[in-house]
PDB file of N, CA and C in Angstrom:
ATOM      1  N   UNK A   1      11.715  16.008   6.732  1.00  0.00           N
ATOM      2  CA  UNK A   1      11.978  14.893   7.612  1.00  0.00           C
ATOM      3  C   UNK A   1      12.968  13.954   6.939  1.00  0.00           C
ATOM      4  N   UNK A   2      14.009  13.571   7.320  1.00  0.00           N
ATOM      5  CA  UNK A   2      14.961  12.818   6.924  1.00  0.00           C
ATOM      6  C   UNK A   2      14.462  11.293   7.462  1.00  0.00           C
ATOM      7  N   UNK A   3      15.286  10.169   6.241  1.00  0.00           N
ATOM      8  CA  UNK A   3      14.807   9.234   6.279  1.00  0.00           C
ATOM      9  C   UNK A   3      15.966   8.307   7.423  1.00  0.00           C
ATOM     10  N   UNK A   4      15.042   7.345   7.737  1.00  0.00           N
ATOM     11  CA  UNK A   4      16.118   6.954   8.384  1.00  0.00           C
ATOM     12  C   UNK A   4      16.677   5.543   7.952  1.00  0.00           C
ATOM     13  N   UNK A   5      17.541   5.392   8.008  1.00  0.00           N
ATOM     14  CA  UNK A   5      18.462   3.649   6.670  1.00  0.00           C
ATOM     15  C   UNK A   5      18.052   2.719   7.689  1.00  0.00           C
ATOM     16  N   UNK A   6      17.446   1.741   6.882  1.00  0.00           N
ATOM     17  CA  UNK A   6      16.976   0.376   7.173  1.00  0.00           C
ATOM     18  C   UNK A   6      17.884  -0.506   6.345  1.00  0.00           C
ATOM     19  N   UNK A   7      18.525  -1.087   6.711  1.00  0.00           N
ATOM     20  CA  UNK A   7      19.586  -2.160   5.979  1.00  0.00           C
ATOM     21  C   UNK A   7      19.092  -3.600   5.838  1.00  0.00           C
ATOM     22  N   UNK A   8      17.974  -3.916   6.087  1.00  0.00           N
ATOM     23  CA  UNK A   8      17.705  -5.335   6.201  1.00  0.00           C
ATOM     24  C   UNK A   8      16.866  -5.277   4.649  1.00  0.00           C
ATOM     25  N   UNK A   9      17.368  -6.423   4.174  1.00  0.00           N
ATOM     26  CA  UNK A   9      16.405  -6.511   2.609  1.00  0.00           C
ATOM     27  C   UNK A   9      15.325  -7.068   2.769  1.00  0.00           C
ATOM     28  N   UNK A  10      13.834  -6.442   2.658  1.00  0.00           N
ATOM     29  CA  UNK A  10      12.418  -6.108   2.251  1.00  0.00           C
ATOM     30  C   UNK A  10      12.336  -7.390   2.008  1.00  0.00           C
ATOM     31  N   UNK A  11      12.465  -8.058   1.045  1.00  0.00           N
ATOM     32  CA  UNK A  11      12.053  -9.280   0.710  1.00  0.00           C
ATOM     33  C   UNK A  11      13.569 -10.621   0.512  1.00  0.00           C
ATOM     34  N   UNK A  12      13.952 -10.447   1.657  1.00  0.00           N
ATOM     35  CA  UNK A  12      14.796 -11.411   2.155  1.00  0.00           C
ATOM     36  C   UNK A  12      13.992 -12.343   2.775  1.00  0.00           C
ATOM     37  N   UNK A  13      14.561 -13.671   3.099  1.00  0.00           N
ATOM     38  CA  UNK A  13      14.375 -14.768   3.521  1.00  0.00           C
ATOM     39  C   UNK A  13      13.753 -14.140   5.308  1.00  0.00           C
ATOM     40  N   UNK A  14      14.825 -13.596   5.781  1.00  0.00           N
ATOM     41  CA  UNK A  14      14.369 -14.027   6.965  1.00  0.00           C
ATOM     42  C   UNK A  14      13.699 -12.934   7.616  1.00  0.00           C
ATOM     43  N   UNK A  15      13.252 -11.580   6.867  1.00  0.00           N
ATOM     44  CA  UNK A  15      12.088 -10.556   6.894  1.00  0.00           C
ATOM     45  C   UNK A  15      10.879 -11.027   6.642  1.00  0.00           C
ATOM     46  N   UNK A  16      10.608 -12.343   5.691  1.00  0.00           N
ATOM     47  CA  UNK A  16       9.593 -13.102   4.859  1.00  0.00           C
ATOM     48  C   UNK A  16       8.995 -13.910   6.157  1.00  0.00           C
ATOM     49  N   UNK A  17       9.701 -14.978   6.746  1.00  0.00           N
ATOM     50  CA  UNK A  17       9.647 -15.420   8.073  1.00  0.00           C
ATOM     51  C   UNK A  17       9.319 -15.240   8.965  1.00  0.00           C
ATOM     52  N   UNK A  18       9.759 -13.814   9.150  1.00  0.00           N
ATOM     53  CA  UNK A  18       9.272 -13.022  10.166  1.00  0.00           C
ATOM     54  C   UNK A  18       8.718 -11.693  10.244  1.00  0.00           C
ATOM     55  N   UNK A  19       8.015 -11.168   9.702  1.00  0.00           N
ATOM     56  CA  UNK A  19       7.747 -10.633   9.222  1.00  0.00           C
ATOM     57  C   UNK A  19       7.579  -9.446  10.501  1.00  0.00           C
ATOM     58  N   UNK A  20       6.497  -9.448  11.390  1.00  0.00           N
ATOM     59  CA  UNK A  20       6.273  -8.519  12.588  1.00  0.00           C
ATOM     60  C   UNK A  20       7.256  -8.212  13.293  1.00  0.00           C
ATOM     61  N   UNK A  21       8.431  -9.126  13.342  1.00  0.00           N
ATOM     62  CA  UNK A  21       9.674  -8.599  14.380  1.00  0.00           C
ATOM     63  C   UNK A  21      10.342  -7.294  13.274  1.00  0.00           C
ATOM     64  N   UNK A  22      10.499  -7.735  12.430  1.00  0.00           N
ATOM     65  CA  UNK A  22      10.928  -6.614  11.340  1.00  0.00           C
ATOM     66  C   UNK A  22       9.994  -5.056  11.271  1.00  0.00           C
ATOM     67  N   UNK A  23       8.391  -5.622  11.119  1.00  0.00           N
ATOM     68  CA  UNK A  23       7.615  -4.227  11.374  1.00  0.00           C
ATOM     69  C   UNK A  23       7.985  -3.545  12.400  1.00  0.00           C
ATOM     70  N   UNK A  24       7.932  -4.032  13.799  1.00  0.00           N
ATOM     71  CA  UNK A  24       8.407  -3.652  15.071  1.00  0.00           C
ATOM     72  C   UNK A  24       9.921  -3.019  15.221  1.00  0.00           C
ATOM     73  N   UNK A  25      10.626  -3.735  14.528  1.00  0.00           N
ATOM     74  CA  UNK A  25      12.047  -2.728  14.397  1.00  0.00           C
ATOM     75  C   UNK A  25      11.892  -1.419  14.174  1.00  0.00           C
ATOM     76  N   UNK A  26      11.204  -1.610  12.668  1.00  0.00           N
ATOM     77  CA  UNK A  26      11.104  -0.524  11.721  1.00  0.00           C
ATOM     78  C   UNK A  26       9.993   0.577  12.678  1.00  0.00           C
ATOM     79  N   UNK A  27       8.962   0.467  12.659  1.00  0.00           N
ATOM     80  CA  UNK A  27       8.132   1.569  13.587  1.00  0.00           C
ATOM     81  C   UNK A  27       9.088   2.156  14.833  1.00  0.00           C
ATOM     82  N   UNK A  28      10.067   1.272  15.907  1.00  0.00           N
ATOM     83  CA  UNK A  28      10.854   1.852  16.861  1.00  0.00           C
ATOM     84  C   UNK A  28      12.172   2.790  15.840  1.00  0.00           C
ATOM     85  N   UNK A  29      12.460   2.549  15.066  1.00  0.00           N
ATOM     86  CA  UNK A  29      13.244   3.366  14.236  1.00  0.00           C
ATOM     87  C   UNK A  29      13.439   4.519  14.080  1.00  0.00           C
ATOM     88  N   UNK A  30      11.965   4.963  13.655  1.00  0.00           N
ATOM     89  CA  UNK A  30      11.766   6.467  13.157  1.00  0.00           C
ATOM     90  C   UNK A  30      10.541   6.143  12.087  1.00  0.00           C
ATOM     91  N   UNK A  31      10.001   7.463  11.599  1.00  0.00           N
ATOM     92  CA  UNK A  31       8.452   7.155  10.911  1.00  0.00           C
ATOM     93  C   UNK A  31       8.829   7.129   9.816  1.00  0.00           C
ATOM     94  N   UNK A  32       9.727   7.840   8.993  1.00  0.00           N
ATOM     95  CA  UNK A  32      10.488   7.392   7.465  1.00  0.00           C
ATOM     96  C   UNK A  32      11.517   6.550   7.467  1.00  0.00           C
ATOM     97  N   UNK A  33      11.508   5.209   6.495  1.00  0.00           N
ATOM     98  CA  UNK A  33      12.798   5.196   6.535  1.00  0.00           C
ATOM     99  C   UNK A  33      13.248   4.998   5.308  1.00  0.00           C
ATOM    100  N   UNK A  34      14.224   4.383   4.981  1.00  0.00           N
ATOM    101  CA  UNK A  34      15.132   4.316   3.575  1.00  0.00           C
ATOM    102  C   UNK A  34      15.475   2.921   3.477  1.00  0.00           C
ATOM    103  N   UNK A  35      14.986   2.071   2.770  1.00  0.00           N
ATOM    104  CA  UNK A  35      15.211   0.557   2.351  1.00  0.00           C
ATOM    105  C   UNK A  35      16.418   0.885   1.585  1.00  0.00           C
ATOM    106  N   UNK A  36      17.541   0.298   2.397  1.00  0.00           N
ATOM    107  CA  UNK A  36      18.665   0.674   1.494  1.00  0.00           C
ATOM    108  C   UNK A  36      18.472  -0.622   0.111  1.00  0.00           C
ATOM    109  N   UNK A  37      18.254  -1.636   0.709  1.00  0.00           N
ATOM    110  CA  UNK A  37      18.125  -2.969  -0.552  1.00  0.00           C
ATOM    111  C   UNK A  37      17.640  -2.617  -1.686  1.00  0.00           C
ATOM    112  N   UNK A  38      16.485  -1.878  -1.562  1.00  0.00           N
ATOM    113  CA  UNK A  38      15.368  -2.374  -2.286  1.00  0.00           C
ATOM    114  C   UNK A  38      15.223  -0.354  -3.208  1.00  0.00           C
ATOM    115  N   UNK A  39      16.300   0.125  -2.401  1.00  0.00           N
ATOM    116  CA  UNK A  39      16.282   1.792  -2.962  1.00  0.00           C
ATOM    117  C   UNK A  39      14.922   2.608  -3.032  1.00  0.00           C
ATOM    118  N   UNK A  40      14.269   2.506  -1.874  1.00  0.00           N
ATOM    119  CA  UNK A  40      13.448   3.574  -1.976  1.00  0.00           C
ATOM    120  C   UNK A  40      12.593   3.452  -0.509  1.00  0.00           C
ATOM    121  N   UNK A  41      11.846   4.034  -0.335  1.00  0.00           N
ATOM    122  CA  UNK A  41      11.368   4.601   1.421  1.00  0.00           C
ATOM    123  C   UNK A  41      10.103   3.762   1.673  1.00  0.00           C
ATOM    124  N   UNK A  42      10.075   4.183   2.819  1.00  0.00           N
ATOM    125  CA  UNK A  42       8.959   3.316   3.375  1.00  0.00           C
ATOM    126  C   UNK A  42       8.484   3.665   4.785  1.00  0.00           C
ATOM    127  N   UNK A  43       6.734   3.546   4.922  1.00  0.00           N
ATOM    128  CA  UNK A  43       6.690   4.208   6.569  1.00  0.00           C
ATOM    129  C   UNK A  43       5.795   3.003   6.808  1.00  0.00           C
ATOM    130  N   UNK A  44       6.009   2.870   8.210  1.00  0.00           N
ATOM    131  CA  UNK A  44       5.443   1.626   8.674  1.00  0.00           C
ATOM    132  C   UNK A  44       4.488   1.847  10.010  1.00  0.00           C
ATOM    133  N   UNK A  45       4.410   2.901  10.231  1.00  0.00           N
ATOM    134  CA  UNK A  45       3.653   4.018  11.496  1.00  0.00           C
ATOM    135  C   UNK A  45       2.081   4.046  10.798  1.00  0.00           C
ATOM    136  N   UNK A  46       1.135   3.888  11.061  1.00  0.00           N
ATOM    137  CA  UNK A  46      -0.513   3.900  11.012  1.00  0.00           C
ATOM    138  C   UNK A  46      -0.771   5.514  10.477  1.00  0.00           C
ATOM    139  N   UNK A  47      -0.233   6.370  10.948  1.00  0.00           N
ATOM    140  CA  UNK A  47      -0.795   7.657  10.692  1.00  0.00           C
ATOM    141  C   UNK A  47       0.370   7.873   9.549  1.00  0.00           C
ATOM    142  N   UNK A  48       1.457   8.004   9.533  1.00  0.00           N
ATOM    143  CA  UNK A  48       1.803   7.959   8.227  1.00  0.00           C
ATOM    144  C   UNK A  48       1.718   7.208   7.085  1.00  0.00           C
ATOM    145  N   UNK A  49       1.152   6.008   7.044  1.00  0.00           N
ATOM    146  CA  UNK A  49       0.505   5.285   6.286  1.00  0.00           C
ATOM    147  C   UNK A  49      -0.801   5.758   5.823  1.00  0.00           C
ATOM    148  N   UNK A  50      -1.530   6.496   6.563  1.00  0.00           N
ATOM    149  CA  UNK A  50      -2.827   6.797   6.255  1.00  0.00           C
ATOM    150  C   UNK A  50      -2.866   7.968   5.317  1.00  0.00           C
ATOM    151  N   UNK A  51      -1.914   8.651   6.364  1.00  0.00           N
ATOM    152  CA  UNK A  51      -1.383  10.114   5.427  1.00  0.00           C
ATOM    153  C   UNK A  51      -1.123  10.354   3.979  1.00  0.00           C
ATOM    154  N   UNK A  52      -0.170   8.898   3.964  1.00  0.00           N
ATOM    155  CA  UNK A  52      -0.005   8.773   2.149  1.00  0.00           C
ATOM    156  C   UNK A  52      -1.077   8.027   1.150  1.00  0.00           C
ATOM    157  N   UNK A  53      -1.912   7.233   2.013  1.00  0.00           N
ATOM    158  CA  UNK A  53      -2.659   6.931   1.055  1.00  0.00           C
ATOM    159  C   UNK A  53      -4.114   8.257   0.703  1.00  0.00           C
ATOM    160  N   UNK A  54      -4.336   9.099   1.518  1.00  0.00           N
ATOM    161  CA  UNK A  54      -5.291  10.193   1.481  1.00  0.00           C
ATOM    162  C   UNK A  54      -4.807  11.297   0.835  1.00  0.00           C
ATOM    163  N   UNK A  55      -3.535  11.687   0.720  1.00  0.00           N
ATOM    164  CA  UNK A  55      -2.976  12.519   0.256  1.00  0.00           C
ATOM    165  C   UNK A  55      -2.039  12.168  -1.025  1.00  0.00           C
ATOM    166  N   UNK A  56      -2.873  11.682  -2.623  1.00  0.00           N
ATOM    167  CA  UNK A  56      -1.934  11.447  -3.534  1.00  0.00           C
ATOM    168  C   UNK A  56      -1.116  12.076  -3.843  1.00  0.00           C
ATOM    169  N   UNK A  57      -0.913  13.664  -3.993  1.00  0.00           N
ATOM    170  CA  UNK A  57       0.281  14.547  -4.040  1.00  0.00           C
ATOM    171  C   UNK A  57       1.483  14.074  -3.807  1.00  0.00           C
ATOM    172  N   UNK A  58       1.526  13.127  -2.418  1.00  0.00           N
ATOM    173  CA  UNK A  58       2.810  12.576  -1.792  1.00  0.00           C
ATOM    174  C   UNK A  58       3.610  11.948  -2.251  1.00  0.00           C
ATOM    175  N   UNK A  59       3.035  11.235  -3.047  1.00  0.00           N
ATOM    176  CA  UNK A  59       3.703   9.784  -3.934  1.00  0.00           C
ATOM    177  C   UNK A  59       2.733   9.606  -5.456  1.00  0.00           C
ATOM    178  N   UNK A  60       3.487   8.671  -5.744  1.00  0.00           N
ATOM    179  CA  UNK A  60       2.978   8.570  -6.846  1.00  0.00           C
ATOM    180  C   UNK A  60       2.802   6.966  -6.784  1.00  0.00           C
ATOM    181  N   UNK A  61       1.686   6.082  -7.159  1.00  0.00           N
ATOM    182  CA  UNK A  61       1.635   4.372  -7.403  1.00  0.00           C
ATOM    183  C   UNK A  61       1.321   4.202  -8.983  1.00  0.00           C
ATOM    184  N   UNK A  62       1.199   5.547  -9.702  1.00  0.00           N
ATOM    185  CA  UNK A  62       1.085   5.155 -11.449  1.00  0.00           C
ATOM    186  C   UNK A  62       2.004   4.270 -12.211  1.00  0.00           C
ATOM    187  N   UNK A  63       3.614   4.591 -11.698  1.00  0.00           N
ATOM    188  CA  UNK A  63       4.737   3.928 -12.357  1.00  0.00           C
ATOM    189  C   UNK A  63       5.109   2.794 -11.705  1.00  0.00           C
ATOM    190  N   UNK A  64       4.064   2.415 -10.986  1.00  0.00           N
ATOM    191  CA  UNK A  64       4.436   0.862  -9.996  1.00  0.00           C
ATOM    192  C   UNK A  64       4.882   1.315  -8.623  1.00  0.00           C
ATOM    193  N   UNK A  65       4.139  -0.075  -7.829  1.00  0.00           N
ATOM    194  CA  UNK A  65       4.826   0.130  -6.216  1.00  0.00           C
ATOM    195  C   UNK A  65       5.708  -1.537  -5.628  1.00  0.00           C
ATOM    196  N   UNK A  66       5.631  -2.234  -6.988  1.00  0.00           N
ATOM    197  CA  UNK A  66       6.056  -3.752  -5.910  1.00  0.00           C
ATOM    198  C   UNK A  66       7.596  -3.817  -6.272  1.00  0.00           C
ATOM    199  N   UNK A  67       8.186  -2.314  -6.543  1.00  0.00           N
ATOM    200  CA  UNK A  67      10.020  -2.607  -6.385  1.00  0.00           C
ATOM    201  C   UNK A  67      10.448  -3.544  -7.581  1.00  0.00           C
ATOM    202  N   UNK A  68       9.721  -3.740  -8.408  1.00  0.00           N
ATOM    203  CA  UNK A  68      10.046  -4.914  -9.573  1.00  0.00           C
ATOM    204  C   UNK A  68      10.041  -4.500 -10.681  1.00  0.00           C
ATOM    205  N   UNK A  69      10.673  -3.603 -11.712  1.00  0.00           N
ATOM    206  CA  UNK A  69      10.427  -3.589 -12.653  1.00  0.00           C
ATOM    207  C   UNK A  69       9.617  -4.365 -13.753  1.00  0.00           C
ATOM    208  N   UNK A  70       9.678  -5.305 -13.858  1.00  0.00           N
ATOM    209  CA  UNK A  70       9.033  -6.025 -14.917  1.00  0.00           C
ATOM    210  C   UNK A  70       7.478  -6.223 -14.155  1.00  0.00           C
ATOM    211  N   UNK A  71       7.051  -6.486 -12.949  1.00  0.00           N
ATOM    212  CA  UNK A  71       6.169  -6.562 -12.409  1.00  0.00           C
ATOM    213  C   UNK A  71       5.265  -5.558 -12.725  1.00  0.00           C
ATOM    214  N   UNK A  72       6.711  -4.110 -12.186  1.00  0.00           N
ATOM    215  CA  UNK A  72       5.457  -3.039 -12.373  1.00  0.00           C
ATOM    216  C   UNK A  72       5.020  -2.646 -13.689  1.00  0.00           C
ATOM    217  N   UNK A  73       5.831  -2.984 -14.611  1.00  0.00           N
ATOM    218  CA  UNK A  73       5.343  -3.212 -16.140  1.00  0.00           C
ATOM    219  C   UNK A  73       4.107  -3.578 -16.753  1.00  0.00           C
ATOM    220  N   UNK A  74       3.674  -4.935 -15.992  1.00  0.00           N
ATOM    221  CA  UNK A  74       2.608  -5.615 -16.374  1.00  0.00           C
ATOM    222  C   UNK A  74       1.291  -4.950 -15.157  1.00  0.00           C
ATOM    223  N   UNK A  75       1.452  -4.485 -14.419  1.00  0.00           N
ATOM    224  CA  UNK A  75       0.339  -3.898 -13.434  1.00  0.00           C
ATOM    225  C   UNK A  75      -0.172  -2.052 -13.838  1.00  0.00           C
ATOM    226  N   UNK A  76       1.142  -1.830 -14.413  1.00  0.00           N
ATOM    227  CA  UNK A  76       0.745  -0.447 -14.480  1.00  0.00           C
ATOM    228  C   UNK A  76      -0.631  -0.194 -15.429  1.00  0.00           C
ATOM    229  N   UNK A  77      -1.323   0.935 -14.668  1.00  0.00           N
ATOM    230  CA  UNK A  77      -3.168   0.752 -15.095  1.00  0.00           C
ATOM    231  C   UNK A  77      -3.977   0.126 -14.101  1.00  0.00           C
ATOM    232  N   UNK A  78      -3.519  -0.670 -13.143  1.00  0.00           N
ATOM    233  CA  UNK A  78      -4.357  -1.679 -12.996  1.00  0.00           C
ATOM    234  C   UNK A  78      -4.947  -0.706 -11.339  1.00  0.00           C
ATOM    235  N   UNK A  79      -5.669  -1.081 -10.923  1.00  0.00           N
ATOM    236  CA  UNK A  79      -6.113  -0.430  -9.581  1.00  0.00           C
ATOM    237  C   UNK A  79      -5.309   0.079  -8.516  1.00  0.00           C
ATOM    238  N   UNK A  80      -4.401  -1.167  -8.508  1.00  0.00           N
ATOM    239  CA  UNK A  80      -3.215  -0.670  -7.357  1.00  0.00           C
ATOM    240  C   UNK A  80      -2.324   0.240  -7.788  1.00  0.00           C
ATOM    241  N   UNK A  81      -1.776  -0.015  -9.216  1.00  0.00           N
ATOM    242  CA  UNK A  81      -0.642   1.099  -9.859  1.00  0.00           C
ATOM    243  C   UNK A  81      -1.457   1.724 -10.726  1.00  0.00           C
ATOM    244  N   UNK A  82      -2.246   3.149  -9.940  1.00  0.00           N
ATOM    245  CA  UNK A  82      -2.703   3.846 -10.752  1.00  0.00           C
ATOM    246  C   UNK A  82      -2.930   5.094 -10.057  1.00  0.00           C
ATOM    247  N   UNK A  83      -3.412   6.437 -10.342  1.00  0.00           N
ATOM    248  CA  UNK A  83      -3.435   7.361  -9.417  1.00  0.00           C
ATOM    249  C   UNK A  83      -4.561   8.406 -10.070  1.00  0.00           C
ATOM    250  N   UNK A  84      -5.121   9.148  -9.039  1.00  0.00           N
ATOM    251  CA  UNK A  84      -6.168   9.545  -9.174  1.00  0.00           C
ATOM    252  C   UNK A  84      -6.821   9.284  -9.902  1.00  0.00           C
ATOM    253  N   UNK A  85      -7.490  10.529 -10.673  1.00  0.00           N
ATOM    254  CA  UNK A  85      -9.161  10.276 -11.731  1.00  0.00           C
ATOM    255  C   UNK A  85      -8.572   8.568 -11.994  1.00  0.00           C
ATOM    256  N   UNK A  86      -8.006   7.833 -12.885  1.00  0.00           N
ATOM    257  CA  UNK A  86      -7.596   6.502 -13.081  1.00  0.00           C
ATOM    258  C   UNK A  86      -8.182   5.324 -11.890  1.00  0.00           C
ATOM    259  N   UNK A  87      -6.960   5.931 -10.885  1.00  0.00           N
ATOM    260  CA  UNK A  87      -7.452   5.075  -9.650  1.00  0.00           C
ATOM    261  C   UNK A  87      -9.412   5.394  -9.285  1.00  0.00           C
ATOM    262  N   UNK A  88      -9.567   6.443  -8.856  1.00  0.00           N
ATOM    263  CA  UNK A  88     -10.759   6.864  -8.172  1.00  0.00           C
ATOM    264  C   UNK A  88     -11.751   5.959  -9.328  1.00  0.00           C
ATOM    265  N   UNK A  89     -11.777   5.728 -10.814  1.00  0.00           N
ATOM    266  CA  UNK A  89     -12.764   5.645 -11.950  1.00  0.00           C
ATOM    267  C   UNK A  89     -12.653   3.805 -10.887  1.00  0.00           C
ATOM    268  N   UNK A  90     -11.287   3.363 -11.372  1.00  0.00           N
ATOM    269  CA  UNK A  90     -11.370   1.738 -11.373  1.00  0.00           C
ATOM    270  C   UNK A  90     -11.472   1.225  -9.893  1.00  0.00           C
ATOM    271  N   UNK A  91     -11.406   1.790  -8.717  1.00  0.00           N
ATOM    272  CA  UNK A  91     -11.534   1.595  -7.682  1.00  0.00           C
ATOM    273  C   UNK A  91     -13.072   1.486  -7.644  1.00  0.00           C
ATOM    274  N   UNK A  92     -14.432   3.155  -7.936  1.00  0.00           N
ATOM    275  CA  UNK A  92     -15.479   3.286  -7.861  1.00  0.00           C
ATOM    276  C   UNK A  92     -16.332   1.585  -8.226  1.00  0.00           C
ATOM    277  N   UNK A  93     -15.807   1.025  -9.504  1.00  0.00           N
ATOM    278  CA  UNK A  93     -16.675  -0.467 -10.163  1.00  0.00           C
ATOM    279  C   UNK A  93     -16.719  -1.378  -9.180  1.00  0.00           C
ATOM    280  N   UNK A  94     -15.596  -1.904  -8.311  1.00  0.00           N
ATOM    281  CA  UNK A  94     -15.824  -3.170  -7.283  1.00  0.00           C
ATOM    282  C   UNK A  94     -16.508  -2.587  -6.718  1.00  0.00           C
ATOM    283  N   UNK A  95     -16.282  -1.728  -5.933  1.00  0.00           N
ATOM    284  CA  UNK A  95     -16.784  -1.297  -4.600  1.00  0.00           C
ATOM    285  C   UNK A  95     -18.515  -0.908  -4.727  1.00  0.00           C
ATOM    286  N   UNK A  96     -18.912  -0.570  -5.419  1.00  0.00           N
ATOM    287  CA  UNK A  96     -20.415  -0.451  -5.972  1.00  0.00           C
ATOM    288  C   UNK A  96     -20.908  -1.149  -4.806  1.00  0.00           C
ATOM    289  N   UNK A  97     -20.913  -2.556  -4.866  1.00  0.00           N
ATOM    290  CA  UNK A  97     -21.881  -3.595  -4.834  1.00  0.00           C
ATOM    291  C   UNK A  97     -21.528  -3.633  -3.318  1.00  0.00           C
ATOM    292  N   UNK A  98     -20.614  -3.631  -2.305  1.00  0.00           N
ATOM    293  CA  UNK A  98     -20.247  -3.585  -1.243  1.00  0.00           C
ATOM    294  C   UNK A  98     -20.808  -1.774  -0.509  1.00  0.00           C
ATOM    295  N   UNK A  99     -21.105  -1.239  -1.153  1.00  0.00           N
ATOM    296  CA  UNK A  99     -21.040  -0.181  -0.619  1.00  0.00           C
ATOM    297  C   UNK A  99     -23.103   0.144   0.324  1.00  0.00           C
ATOM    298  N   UNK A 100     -23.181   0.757   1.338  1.00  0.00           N
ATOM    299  CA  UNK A 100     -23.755   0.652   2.382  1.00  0.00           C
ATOM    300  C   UNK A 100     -25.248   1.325   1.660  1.00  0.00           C
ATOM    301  N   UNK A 101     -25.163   1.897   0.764  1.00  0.00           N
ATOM    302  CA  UNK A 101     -26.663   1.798  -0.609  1.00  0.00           C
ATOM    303  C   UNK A 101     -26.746   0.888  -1.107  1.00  0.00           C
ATOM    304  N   UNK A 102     -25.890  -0.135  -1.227  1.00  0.00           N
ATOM    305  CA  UNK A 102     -26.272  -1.130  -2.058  1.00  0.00           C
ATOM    306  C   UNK A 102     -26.541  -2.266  -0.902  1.00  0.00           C
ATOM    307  N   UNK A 103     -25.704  -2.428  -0.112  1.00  0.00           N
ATOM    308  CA  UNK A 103     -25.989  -3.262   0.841  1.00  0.00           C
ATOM    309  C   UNK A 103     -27.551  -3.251   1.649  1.00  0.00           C
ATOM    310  N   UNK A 104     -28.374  -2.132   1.602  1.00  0.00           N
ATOM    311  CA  UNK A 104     -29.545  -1.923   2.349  1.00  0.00           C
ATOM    312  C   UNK A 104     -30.484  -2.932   1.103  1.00  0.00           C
ATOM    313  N   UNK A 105     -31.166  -3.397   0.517  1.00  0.00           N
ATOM    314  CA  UNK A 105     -31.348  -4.033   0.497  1.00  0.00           C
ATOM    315  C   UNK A 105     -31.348  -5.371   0.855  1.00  0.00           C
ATOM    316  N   UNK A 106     -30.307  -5.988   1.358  1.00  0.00           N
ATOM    317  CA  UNK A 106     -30.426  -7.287   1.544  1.00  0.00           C
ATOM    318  C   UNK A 106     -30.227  -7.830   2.840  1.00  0.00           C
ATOM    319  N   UNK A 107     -30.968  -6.459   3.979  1.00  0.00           N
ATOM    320  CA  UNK A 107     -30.977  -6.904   4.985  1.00  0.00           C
ATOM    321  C   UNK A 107     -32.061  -7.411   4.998  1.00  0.00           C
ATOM    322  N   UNK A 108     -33.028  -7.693   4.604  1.00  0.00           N
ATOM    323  CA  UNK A 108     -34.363  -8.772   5.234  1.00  0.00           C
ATOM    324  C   UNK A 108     -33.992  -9.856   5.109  1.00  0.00           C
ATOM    325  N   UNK A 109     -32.866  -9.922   3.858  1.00  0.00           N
ATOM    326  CA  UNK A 109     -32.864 -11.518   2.503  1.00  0.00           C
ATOM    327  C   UNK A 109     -32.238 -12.566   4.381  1.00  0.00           C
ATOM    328  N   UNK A 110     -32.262 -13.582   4.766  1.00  0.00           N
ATOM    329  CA  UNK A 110     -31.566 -14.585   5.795  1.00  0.00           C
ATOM    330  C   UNK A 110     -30.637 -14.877   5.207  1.00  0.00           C
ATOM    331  N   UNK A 111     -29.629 -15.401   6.001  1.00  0.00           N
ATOM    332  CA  UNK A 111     -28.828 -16.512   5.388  1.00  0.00           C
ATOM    333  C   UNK A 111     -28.546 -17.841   4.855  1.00  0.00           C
ATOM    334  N   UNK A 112     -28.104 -18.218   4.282  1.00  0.00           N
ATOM    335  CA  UNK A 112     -28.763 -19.486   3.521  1.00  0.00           C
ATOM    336  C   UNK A 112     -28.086 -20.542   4.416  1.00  0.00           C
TER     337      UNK A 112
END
């Protein structure tokens, strides 16, 4: 599937602003496209979004995803820039306590 060129810069002023008229471009576009600014792709479609986050093979978020070098410098490891066994280990710790075994308990407790 070829990508299709998006010329508007990602984190420009007036994408920042507006943010949904820009999503809405981008989804009428095509389901890949190519951030020419910012040099690298992007899908903005629900099922291809879902697609890549279920399927790590696709991509990679170990070497960073926020387009920033120095950013992704200081994040890499961290939950978001990380990928499998890594991700799956540091993702499993928050989620514990939210998760629908742990939550059965504290349906009798009221609210305060």
């Amino acid at each position: 599937m070829a990508a299709i060129p998006y010329p508007k810069d990602f984190y420009g002023d007036e994408f920042i602003l507006s943010p949904n008229d820009h999503y809405k471009e981008m989804r009428q576009l095509g389901r890949v496209l190519w951030l020419e600014a910012q040099n690298a792709y992007a899908v903005a479609h629900y099922d291809e979004v879902v697609t890549e986050l279920r399927h790590p093979y696709l991509s990679t978020s170990g070497r960073g995803l926020s387009l920033n070098d120095r950013v992704d410098d200081m994040l890499v490891g961290s939950t978001l820039n990380s990928d499998e066994d890594q991700h799956r280990q540091q993702r499993s710790l928050p989620a514990m306590p939210i998760m629908p075994k742990s939550l059965k308990s504290l349906k009798s407790l009221k609210p305060l």
